[in-house]
N, C-alpha and C. Protein backbone atom coordinates (compact mmCIF):
# COMPACT_ATOMS: atom_id res chain seq x y z
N UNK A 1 -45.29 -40.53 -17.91
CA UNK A 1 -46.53 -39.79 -18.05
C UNK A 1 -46.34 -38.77 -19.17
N UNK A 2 -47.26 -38.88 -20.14
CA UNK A 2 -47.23 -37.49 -21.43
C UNK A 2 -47.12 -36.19 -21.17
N UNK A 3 -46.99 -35.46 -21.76
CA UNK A 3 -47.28 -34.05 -20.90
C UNK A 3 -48.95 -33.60 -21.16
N UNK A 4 -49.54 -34.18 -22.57
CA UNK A 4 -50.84 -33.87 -22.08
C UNK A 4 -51.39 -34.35 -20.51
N UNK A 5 -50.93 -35.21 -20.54
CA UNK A 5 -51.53 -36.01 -19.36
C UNK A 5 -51.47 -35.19 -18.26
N UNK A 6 -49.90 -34.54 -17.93
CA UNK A 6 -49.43 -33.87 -16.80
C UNK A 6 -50.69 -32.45 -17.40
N UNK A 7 -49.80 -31.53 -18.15
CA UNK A 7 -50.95 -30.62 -18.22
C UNK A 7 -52.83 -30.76 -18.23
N UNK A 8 -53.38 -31.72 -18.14
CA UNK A 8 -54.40 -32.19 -17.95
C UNK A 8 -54.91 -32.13 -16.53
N UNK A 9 -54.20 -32.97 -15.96
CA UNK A 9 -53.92 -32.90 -14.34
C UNK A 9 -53.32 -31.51 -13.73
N UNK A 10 -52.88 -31.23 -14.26
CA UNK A 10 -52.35 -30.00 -13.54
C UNK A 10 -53.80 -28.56 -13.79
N UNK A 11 -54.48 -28.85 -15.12
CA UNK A 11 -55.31 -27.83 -15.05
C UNK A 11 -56.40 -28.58 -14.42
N UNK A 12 -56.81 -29.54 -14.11
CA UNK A 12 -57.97 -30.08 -13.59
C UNK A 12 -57.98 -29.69 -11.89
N UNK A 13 -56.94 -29.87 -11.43
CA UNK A 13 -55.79 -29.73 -10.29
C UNK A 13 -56.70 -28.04 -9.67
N UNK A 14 -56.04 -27.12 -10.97
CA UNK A 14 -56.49 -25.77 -10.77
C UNK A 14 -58.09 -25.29 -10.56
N UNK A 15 -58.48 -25.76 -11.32
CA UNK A 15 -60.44 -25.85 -11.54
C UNK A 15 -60.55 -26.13 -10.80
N UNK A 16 -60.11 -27.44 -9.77
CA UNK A 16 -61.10 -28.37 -9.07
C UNK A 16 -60.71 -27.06 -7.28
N UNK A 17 -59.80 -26.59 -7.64
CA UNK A 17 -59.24 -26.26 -5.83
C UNK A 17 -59.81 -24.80 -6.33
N UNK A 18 -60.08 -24.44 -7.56
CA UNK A 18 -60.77 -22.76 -7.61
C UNK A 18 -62.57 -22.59 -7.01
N UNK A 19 -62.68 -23.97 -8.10
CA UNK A 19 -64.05 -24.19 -7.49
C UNK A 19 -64.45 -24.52 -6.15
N UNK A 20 -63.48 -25.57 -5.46
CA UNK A 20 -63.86 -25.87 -4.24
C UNK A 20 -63.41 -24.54 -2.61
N UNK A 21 -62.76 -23.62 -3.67
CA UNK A 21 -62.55 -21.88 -2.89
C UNK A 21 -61.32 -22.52 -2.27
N UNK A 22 -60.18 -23.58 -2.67
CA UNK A 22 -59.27 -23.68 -1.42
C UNK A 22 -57.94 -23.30 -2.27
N UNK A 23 -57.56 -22.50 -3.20
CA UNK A 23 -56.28 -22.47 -4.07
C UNK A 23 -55.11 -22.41 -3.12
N UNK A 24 -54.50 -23.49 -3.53
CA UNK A 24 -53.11 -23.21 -2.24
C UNK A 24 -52.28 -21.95 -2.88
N UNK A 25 -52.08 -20.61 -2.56
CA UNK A 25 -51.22 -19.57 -2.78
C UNK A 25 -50.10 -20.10 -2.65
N UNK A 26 -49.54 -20.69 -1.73
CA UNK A 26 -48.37 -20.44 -1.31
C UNK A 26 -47.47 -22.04 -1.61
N UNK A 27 -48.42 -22.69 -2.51
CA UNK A 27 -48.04 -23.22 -3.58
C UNK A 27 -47.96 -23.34 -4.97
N UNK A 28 -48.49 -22.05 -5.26
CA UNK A 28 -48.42 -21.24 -6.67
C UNK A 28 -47.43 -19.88 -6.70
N UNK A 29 -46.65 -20.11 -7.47
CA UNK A 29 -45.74 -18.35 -7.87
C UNK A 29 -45.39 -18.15 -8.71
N UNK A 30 -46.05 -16.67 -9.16
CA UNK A 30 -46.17 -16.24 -10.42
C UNK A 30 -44.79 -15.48 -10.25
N UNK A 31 -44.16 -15.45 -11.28
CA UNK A 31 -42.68 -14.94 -11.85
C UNK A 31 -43.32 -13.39 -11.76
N UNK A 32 -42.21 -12.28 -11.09
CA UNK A 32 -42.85 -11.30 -11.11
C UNK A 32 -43.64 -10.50 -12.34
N UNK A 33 -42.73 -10.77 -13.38
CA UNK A 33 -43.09 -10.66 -15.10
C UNK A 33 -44.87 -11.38 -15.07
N UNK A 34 -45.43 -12.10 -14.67
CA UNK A 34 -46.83 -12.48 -14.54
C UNK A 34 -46.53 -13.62 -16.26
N UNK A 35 -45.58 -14.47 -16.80
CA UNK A 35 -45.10 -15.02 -17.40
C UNK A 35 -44.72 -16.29 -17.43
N UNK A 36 -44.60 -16.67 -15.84
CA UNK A 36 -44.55 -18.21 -15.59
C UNK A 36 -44.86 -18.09 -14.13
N UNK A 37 -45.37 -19.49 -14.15
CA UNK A 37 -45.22 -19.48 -12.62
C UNK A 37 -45.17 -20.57 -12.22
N UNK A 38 -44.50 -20.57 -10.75
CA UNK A 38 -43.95 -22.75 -10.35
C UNK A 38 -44.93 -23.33 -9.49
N UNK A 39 -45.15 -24.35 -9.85
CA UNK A 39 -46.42 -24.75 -8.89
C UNK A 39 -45.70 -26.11 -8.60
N UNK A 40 -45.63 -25.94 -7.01
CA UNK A 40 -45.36 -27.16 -5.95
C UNK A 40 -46.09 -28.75 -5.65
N UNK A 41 -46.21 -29.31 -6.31
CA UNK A 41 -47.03 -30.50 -6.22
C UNK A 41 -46.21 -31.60 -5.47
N UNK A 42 -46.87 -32.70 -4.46
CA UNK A 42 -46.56 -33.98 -4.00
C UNK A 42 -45.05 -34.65 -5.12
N UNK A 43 -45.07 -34.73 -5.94
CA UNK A 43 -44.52 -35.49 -7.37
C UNK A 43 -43.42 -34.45 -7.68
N UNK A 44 -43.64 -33.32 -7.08
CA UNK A 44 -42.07 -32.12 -8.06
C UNK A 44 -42.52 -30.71 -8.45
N UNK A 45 -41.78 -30.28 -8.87
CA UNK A 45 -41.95 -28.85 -9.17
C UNK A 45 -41.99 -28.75 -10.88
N UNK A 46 -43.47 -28.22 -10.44
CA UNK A 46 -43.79 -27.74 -12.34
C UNK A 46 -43.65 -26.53 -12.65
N UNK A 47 -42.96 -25.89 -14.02
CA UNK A 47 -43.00 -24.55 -14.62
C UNK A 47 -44.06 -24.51 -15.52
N UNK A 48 -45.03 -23.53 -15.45
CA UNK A 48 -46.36 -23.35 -16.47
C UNK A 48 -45.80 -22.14 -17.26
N UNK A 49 -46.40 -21.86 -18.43
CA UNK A 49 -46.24 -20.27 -18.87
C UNK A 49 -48.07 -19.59 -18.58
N UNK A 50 -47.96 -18.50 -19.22
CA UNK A 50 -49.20 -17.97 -18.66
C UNK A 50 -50.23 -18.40 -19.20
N UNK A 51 -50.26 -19.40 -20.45
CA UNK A 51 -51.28 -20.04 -21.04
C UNK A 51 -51.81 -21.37 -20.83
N UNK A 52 -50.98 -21.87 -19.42
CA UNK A 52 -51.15 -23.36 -19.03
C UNK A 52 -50.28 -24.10 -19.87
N UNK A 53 -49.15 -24.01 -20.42
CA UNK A 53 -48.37 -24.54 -21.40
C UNK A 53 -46.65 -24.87 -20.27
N UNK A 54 -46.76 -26.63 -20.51
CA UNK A 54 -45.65 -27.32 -19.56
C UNK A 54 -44.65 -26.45 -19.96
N UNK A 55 -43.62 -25.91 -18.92
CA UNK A 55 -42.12 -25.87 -19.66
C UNK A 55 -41.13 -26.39 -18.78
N UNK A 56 -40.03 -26.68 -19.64
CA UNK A 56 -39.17 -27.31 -18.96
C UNK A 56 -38.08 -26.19 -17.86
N UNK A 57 -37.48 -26.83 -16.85
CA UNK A 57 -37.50 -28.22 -16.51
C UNK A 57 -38.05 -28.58 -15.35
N UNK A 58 -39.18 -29.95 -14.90
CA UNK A 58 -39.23 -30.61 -14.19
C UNK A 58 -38.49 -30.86 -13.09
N UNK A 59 -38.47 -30.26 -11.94
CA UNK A 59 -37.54 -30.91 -10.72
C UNK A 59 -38.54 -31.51 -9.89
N UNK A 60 -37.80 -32.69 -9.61
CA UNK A 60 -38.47 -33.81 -8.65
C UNK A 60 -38.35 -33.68 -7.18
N UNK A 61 -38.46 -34.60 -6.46
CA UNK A 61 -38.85 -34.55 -5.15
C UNK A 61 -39.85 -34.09 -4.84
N UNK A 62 -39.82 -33.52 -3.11
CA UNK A 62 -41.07 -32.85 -2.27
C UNK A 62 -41.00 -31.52 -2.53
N UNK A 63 -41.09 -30.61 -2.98
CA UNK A 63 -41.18 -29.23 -2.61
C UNK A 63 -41.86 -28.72 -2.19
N UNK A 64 -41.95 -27.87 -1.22
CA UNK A 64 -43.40 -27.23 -0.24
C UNK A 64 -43.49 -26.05 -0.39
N UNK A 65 -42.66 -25.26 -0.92
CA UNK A 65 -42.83 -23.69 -1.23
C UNK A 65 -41.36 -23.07 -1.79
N UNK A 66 -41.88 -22.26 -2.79
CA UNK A 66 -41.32 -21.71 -3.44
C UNK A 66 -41.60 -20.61 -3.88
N UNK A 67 -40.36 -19.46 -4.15
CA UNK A 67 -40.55 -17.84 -4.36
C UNK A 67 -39.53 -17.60 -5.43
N UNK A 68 -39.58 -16.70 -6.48
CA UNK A 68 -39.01 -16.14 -7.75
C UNK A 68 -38.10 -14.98 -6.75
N UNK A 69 -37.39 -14.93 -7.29
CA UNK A 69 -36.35 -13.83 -7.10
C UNK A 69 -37.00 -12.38 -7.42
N UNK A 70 -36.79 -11.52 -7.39
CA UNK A 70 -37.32 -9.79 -7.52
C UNK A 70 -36.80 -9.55 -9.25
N UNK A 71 -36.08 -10.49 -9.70
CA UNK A 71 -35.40 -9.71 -10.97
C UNK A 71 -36.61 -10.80 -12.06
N UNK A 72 -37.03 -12.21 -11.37
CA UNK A 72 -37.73 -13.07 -12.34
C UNK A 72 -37.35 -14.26 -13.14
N UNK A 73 -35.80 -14.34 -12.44
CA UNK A 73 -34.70 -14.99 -12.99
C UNK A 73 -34.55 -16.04 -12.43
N UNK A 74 -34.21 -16.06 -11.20
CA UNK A 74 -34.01 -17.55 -10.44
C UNK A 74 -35.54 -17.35 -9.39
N UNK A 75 -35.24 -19.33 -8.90
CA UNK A 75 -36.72 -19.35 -8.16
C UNK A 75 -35.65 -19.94 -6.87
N UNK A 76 -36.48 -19.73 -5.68
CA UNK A 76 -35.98 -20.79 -4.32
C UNK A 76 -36.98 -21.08 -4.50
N UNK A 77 -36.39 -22.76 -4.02
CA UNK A 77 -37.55 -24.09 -3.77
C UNK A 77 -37.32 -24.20 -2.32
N UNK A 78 -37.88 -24.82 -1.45
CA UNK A 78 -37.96 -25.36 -0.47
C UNK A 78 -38.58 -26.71 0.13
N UNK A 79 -37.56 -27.57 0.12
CA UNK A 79 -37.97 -29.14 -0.06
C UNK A 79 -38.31 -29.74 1.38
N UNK A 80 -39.30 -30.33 1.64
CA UNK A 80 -39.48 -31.39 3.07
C UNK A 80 -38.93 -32.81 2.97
N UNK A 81 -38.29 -32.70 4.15
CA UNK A 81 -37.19 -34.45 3.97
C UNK A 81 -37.81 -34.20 6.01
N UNK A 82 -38.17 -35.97 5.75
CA UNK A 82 -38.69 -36.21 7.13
C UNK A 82 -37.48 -36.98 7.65
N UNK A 83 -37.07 -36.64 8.59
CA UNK A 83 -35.61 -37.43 9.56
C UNK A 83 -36.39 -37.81 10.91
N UNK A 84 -35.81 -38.44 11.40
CA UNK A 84 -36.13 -39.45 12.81
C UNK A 84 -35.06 -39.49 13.76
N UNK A 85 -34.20 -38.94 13.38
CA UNK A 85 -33.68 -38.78 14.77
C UNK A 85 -32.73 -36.82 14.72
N UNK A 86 -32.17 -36.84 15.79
CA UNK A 86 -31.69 -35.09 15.87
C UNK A 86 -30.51 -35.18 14.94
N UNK A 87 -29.66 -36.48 15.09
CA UNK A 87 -28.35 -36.45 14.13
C UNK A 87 -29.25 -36.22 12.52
N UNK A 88 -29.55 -36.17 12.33
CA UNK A 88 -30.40 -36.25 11.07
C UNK A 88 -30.83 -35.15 10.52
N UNK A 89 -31.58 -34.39 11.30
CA UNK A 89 -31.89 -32.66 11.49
C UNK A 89 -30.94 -32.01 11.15
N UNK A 90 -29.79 -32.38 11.69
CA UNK A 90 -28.71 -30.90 12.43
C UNK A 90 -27.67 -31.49 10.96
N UNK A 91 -27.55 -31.89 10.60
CA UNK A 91 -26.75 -31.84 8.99
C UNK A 91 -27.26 -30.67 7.95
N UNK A 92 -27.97 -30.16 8.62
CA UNK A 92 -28.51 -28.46 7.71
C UNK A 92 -28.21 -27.92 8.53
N UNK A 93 -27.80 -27.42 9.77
CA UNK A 93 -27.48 -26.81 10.57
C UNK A 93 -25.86 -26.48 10.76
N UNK A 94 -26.12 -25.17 11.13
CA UNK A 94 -24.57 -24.74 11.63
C UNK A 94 -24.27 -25.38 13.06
N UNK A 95 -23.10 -25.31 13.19
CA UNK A 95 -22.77 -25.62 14.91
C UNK A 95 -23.22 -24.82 15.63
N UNK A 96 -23.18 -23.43 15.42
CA UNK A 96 -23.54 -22.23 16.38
C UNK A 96 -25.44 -22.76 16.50
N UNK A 97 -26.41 -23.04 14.83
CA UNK A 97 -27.54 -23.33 15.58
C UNK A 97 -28.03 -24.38 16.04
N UNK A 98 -27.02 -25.51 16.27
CA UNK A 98 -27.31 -26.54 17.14
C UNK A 98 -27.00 -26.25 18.39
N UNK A 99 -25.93 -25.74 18.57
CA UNK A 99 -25.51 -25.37 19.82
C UNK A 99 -26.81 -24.42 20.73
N UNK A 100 -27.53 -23.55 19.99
CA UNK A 100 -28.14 -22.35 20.53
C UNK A 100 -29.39 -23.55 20.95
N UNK A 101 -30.06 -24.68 20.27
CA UNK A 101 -31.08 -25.13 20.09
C UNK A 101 -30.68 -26.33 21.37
N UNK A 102 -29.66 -26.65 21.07
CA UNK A 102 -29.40 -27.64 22.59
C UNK A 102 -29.65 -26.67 24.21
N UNK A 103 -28.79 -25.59 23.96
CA UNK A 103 -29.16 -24.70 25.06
C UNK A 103 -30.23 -24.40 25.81
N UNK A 104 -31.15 -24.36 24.87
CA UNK A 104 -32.41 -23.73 25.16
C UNK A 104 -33.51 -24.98 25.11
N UNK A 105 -33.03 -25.68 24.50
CA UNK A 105 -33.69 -27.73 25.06
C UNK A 105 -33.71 -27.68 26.60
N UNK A 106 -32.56 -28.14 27.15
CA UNK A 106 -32.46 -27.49 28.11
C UNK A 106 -32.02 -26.85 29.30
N UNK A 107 -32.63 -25.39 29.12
CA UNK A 107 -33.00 -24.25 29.84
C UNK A 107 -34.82 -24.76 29.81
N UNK A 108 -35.51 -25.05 28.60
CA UNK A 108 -36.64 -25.50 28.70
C UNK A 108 -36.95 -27.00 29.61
N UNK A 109 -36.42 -27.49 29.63
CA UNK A 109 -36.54 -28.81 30.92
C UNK A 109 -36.71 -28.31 31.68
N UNK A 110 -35.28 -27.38 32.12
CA UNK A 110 -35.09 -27.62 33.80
C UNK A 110 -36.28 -26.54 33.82
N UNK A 111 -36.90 -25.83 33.26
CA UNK A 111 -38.10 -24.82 34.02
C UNK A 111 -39.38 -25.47 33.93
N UNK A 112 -39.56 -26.86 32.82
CA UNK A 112 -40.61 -27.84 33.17
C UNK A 112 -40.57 -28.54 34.17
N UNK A 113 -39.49 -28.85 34.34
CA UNK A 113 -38.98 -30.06 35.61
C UNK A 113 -39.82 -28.83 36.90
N UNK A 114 -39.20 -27.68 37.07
CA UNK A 114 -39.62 -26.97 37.97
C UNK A 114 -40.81 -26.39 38.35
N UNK A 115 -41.28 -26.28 37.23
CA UNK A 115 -42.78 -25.28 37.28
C UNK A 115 -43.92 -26.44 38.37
N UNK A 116 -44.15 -25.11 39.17
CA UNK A 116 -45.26 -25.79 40.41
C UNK A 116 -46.54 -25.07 39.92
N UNK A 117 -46.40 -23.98 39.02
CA UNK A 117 -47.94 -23.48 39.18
C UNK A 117 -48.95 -24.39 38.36
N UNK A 118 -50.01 -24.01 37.96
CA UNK A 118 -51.44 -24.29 36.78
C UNK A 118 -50.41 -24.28 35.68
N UNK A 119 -50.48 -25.51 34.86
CA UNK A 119 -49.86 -25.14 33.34
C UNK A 119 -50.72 -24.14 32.16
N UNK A 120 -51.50 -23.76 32.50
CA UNK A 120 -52.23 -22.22 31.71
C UNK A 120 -51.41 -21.38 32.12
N UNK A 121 -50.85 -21.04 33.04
CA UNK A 121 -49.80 -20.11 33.44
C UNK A 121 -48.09 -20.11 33.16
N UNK A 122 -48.11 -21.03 32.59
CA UNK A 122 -47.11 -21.64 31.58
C UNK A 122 -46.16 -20.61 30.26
N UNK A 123 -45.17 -20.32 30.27
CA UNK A 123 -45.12 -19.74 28.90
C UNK A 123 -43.94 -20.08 28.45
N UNK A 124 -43.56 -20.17 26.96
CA UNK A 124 -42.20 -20.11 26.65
C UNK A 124 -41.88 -18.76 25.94
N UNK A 125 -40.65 -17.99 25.69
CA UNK A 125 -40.47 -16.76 25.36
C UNK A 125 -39.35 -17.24 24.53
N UNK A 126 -39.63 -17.02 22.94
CA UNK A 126 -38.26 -17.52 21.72
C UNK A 126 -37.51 -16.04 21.78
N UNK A 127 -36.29 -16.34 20.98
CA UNK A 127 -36.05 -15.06 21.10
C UNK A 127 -34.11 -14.99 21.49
């Protein structure tokens, strides 16, 4: 794909979700400098400058949100990867928060298994 093409789409992208009142924020971030900012799309992560002008570089995959650092320098991305089973999950995980998350699996059973009242009266407490 050209980059007119991408920048084309990417400003049509902007118009179309300004006009229709739905701008995803929290898939747009402006570099605190107000100088670039990364916008999260299906296809990868784009860098704009403040004139709608592509810059490099392009990172691929899912990204679902992303934030600039306080200095303007580095960005965190945050990518969605769908897994299907728990071994799958817990490979980002420490032992301590699998361990805490098995615990409380269940501690949450055995008080479903138990509960006799109205489930409106129901609660779980994180924490």
């Amino acid at each position: 794909m050209s980059n007119f093409r991408i920048k084309t789409l990417i400003c049509l992208s902007f118009l179309s979700l300004t006009i229709f009142g739905c701008l995803p924020e929290k898939r747009i971030a402006w570099s605190p400098d107000g100088k670039r900012a990364a916008v999260a799309t299906p296809t990868g992560l784009y860098l704009i400058d403040a004139k709608g002008e592509l810059l490099p570089p392009r990172l691929t995959g899912t990204p679902t949100r992303c934030v600039w650092t306080a200095d303007g320098e580095g960005l965190l991305v945050a990518h969605a990867r769908k897994v299907a089973k728990w071994d799958e999950l817990t490979t980002s995980m420490s032992a301590d928060e699998k361990r805490l998350i098995e615990l409380k699996a269940v501690e949450l059973r055995e008080r479903v298994l138990s509960f006799e009242a109205e489930w409106e009266e129901f609660y779980i407490v994180f924490g």
